[in-house]
Protein backbone atom coordinates (compact mmCIF):
# COMPACT_ATOMS: atom_id res chain seq x y z
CA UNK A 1 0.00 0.00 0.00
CA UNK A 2 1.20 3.44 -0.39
CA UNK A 3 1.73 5.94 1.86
CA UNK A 4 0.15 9.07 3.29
CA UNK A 5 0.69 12.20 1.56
CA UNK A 6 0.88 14.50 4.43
CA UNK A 7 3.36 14.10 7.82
CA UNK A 8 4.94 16.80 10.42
CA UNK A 9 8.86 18.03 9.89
CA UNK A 10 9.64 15.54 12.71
CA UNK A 11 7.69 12.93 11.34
CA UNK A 12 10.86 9.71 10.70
CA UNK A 13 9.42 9.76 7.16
CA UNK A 14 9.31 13.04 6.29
CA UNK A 15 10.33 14.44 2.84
CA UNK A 16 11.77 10.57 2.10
CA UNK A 17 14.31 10.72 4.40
CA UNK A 18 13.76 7.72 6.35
CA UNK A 19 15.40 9.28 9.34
CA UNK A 20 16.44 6.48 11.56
CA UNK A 21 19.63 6.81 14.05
CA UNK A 22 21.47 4.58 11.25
CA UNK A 23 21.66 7.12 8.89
CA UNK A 24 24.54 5.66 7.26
CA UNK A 25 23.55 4.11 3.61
CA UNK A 26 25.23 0.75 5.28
CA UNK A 27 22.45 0.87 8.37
CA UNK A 28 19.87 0.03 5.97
CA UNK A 29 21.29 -3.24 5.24
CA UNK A 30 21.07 -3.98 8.48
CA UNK A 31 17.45 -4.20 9.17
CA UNK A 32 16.57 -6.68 12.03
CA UNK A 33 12.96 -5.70 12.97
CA UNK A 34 11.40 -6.38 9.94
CA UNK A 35 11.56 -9.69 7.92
CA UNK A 36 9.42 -11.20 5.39
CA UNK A 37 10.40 -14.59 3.50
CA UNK A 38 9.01 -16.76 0.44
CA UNK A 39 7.69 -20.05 1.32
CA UNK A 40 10.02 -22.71 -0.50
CA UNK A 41 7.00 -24.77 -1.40
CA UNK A 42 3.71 -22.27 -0.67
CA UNK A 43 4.99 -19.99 -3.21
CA UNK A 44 5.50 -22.03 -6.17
CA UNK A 45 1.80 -23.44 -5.13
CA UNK A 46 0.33 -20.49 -4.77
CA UNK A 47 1.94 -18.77 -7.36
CA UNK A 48 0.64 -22.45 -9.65
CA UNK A 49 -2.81 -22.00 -8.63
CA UNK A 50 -3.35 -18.89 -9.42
CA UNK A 51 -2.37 -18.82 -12.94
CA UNK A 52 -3.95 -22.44 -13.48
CA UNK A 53 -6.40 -22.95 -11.38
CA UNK A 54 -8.17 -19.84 -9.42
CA UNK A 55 -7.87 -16.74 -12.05
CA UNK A 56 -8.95 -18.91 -15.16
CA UNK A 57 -11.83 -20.33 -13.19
CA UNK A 58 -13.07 -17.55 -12.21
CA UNK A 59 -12.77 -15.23 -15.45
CA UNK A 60 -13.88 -16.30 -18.76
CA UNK A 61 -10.95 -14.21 -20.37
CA UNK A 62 -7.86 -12.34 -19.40
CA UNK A 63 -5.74 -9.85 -21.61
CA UNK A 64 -2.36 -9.18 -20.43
CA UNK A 65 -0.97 -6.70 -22.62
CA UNK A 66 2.64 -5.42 -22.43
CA UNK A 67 3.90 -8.45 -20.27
CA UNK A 68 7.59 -7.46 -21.98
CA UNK A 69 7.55 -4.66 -19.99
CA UNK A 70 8.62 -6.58 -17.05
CA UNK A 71 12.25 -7.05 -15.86
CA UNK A 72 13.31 -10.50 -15.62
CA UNK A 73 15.64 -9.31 -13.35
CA UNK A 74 16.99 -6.15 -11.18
CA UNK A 75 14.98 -4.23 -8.06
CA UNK A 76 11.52 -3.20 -9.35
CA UNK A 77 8.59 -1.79 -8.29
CA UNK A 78 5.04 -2.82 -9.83
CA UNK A 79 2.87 0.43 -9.29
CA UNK A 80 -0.70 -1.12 -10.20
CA UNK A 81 -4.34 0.69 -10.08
CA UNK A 82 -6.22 -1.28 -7.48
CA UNK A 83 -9.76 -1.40 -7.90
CA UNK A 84 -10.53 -5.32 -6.56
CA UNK A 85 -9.43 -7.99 -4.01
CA UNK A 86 -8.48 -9.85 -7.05
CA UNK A 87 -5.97 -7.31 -8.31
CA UNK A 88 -3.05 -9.22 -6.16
CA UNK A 89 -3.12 -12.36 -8.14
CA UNK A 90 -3.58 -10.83 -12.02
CA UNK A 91 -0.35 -8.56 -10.52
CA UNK A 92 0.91 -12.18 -9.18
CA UNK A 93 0.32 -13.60 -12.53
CA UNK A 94 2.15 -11.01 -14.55
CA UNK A 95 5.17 -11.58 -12.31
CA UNK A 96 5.63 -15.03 -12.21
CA UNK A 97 5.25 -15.32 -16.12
CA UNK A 98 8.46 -12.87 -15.84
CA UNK A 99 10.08 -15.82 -13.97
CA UNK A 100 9.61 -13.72 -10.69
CA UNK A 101 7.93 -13.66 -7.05
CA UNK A 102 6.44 -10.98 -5.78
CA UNK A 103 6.94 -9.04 -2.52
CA UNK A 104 3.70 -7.04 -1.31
CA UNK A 105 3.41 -4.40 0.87
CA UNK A 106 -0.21 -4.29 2.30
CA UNK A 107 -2.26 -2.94 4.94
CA UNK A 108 -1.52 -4.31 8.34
CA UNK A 109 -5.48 -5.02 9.27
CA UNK A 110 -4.87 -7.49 5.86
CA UNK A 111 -2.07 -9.99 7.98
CA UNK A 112 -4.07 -11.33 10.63
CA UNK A 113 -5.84 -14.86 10.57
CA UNK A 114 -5.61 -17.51 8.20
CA UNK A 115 -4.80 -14.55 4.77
CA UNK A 116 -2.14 -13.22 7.40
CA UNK A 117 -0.36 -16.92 7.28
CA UNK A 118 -0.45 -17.05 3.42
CA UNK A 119 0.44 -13.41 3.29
CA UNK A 120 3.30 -13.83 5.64
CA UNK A 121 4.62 -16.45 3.90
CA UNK A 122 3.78 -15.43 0.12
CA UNK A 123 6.43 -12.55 0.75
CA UNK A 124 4.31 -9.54 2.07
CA UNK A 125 4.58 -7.44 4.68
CA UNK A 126 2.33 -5.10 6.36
CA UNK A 127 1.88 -1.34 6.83
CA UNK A 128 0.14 0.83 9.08
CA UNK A 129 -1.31 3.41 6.57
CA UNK A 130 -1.98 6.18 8.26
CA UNK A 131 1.13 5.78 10.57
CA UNK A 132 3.71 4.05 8.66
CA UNK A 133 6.62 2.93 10.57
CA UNK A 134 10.67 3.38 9.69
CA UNK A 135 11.20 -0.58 10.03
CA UNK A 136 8.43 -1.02 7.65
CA UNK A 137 9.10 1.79 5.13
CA UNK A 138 13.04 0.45 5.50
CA UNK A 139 12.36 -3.05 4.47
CA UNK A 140 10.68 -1.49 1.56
CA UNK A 141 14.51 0.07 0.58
CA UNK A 142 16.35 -3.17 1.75
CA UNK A 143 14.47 -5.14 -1.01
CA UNK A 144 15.08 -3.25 -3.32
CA UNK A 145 18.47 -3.47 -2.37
CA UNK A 146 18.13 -7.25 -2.77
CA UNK A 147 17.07 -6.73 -5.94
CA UNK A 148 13.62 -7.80 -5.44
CA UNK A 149 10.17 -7.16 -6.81
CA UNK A 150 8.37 -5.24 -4.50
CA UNK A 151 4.43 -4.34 -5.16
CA UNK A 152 2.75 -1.33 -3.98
CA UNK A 153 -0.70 0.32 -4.68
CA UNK A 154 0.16 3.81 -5.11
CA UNK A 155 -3.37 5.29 -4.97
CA UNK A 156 -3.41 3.81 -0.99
CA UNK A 157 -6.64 2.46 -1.30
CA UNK A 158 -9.29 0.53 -4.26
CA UNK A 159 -11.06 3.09 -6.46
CA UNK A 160 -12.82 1.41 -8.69
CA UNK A 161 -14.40 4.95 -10.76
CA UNK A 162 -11.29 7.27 -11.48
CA UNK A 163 -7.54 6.92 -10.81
CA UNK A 164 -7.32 8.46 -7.52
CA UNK A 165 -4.02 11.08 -6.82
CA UNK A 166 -1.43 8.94 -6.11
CA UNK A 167 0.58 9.05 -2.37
CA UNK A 168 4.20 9.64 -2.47
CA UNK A 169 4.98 6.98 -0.49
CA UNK A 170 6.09 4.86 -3.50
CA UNK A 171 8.59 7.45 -5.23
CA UNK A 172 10.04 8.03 -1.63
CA UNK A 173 11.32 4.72 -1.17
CA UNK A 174 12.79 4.21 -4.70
CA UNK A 175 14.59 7.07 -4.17
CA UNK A 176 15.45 6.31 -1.27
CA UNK A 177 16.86 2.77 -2.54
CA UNK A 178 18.55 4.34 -5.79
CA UNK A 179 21.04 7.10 -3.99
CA UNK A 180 21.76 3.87 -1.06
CA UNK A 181 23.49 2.16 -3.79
CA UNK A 182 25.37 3.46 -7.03
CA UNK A 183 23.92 2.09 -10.22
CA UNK A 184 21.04 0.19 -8.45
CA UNK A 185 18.68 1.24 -11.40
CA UNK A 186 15.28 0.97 -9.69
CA UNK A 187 12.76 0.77 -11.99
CA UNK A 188 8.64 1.44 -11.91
CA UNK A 189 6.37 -0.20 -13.44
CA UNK A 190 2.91 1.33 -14.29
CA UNK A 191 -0.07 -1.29 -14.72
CA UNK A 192 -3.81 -0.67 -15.27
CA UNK A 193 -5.93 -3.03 -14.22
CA UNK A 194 -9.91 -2.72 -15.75
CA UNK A 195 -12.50 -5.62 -15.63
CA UNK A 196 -15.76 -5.78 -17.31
CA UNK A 197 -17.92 -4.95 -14.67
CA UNK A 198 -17.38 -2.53 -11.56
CA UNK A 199 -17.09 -5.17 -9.43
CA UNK A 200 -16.03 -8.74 -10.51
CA UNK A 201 -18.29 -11.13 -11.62
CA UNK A 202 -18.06 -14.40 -12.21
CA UNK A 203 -16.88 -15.24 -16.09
CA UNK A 204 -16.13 -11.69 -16.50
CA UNK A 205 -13.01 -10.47 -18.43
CA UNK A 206 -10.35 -8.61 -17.08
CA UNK A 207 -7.52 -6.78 -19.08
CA UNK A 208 -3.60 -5.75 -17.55
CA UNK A 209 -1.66 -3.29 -19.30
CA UNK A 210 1.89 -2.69 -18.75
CA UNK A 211 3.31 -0.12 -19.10
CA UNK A 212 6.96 0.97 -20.30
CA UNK A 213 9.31 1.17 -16.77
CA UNK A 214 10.01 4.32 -15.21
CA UNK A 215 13.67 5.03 -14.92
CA UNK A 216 14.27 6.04 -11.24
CA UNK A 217 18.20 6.76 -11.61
CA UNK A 218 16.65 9.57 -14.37
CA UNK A 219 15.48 11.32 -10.98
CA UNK A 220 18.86 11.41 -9.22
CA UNK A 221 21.22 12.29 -12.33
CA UNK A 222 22.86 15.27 -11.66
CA UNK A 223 22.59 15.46 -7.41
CA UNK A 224 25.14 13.10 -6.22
CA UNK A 225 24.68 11.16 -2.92
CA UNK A 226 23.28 13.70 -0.68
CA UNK A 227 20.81 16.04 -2.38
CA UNK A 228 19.22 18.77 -0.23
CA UNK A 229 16.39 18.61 1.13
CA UNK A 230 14.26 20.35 -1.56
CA UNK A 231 15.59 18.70 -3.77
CA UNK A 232 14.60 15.63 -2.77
CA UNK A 233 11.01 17.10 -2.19
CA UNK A 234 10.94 17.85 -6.03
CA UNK A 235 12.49 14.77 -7.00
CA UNK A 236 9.78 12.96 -5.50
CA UNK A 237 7.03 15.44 -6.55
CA UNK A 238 8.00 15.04 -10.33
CA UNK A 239 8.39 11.43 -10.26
CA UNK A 240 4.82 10.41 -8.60
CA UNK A 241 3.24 13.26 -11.16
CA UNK A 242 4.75 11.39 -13.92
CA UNK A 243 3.56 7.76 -12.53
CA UNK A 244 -0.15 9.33 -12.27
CA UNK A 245 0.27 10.68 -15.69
CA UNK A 246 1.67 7.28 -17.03
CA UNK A 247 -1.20 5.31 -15.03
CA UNK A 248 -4.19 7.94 -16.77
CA UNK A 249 -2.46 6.91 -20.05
CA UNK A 250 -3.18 3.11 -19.89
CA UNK A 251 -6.40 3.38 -18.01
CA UNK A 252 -7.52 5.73 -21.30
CA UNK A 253 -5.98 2.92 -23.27
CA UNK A 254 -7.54 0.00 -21.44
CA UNK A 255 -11.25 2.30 -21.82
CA UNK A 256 -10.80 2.96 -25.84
CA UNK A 257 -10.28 -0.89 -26.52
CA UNK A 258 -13.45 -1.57 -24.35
């Protein structure tokens, strides 16, 4: 989930910083109070079902379109539109037919009871929305760090009518992650979800579009390891205007092909 917009100058997460008494880029590796881990065998299950079993059940046809658009490798971020409960598996599904798992960051009411074990284990990880702690917001970064594929809705919430302006939670951990590490090339990737009906129904269609991957290094060119303050502020403004933008683009796309 993504973040809220708005937080007081002595907020740990204000402007992007991440403040934490590790400031060094090397405390971020070290990140104790925070884990999530991949299931050796509920993953590939999961991750099996889904594509084979639940999603083709349950829909009479789904359209991925742009499914090139999705590393194979290197620390991404899938930036989806959310407007169902069944957005997490046709995200799931685009990732594993990139050859990859998928680690979620969701809502912290969503990891209790029996979904809590599968999320747990299934590689998510929860956040408090409105008050988003450093150890979660810095597991975010150390993933990315790992080189993993991390998932976040960047509207915060499902909107099933209109794209909803986006939180900047999202840009402010990939910057974060890209001036941690030289060359770490974080990239974002934009996907519209749109099903046939408002709310699923059974045998409707859905249709994902990817979109081309945001660039995040394009953001940091320019401002070495340390940029000031505002300039981080602007860094972070432009890029999350440019992943609404990018989002409104294949949402018009998905409606014109309707």
């Amino acid at each position: 989930m993504a973040l809220p917009a708005e937080r007081s100058p002595d907020h740990p997460v204000a402007d992007g910083l991440l403040k934490t008494d590790e400031e060094s880029v090397g405390g971020y590796h070290r990140c104790p109070a925070l884990r999530s881990r991949l299931s050796p065998w509920l993953a590939p299950l999961m991750y099996g079902l889904g594509e084979k079993v639940i999603l083709p059940f349950y829909f009479s046809q789904i359209k991925v379109i742009g499914q090139h658009n999705i590393p194979a490798r290197g620390p991404v971020i899938l930036a989806p539109t959310h407007q169902a409960r069944w957005d997490a598996l046709l995200v799931g599904l685009v990732g594993k037919r990139a050859g990859r798992y998928l680690r979620f960051m969701v809502t912290a009411d969503e990891c209790v009871g029996i979904q809590g074990w599968f999320i747990k284990r299934l590689g998510g990880f929860p956040v408090h929305v409105r008050r988003p702690s450093v150890k979660t917001l810095r597991h975010g970064v150390q993933l990315l760090q790992e080189k993993e594929m991390l998932v976040i809705y960047p509207e915060g919430d499902i909107y099933r009518d209109r794209i909803n302006p986006l939180k900047p939670g999202l840009a402010r951990i990939a910057l974060r992650a890209e001036y941690s590490q030289p060359k770490l090339n974080v990239k974002i990737v934009p996907i519209s979800l749109r099903y046939s009906e408002i709310c699923p129904k059974w045998r409707g269609q859905v249709e994902v579009v990817v979109g081309s991957p945001i660039s995040v290094a394009d953001y940091t060119a320019g401002n070495g390891a340390a940029p000031l303050k505002e300039d981080r502020k602007q860094q972070s403004k432009q890029l999350t205007a440019d992943l609404q933008r990018e989002l409104m683009m294949l949402a018009e796309r998905c409606h014109s092909q309707r």
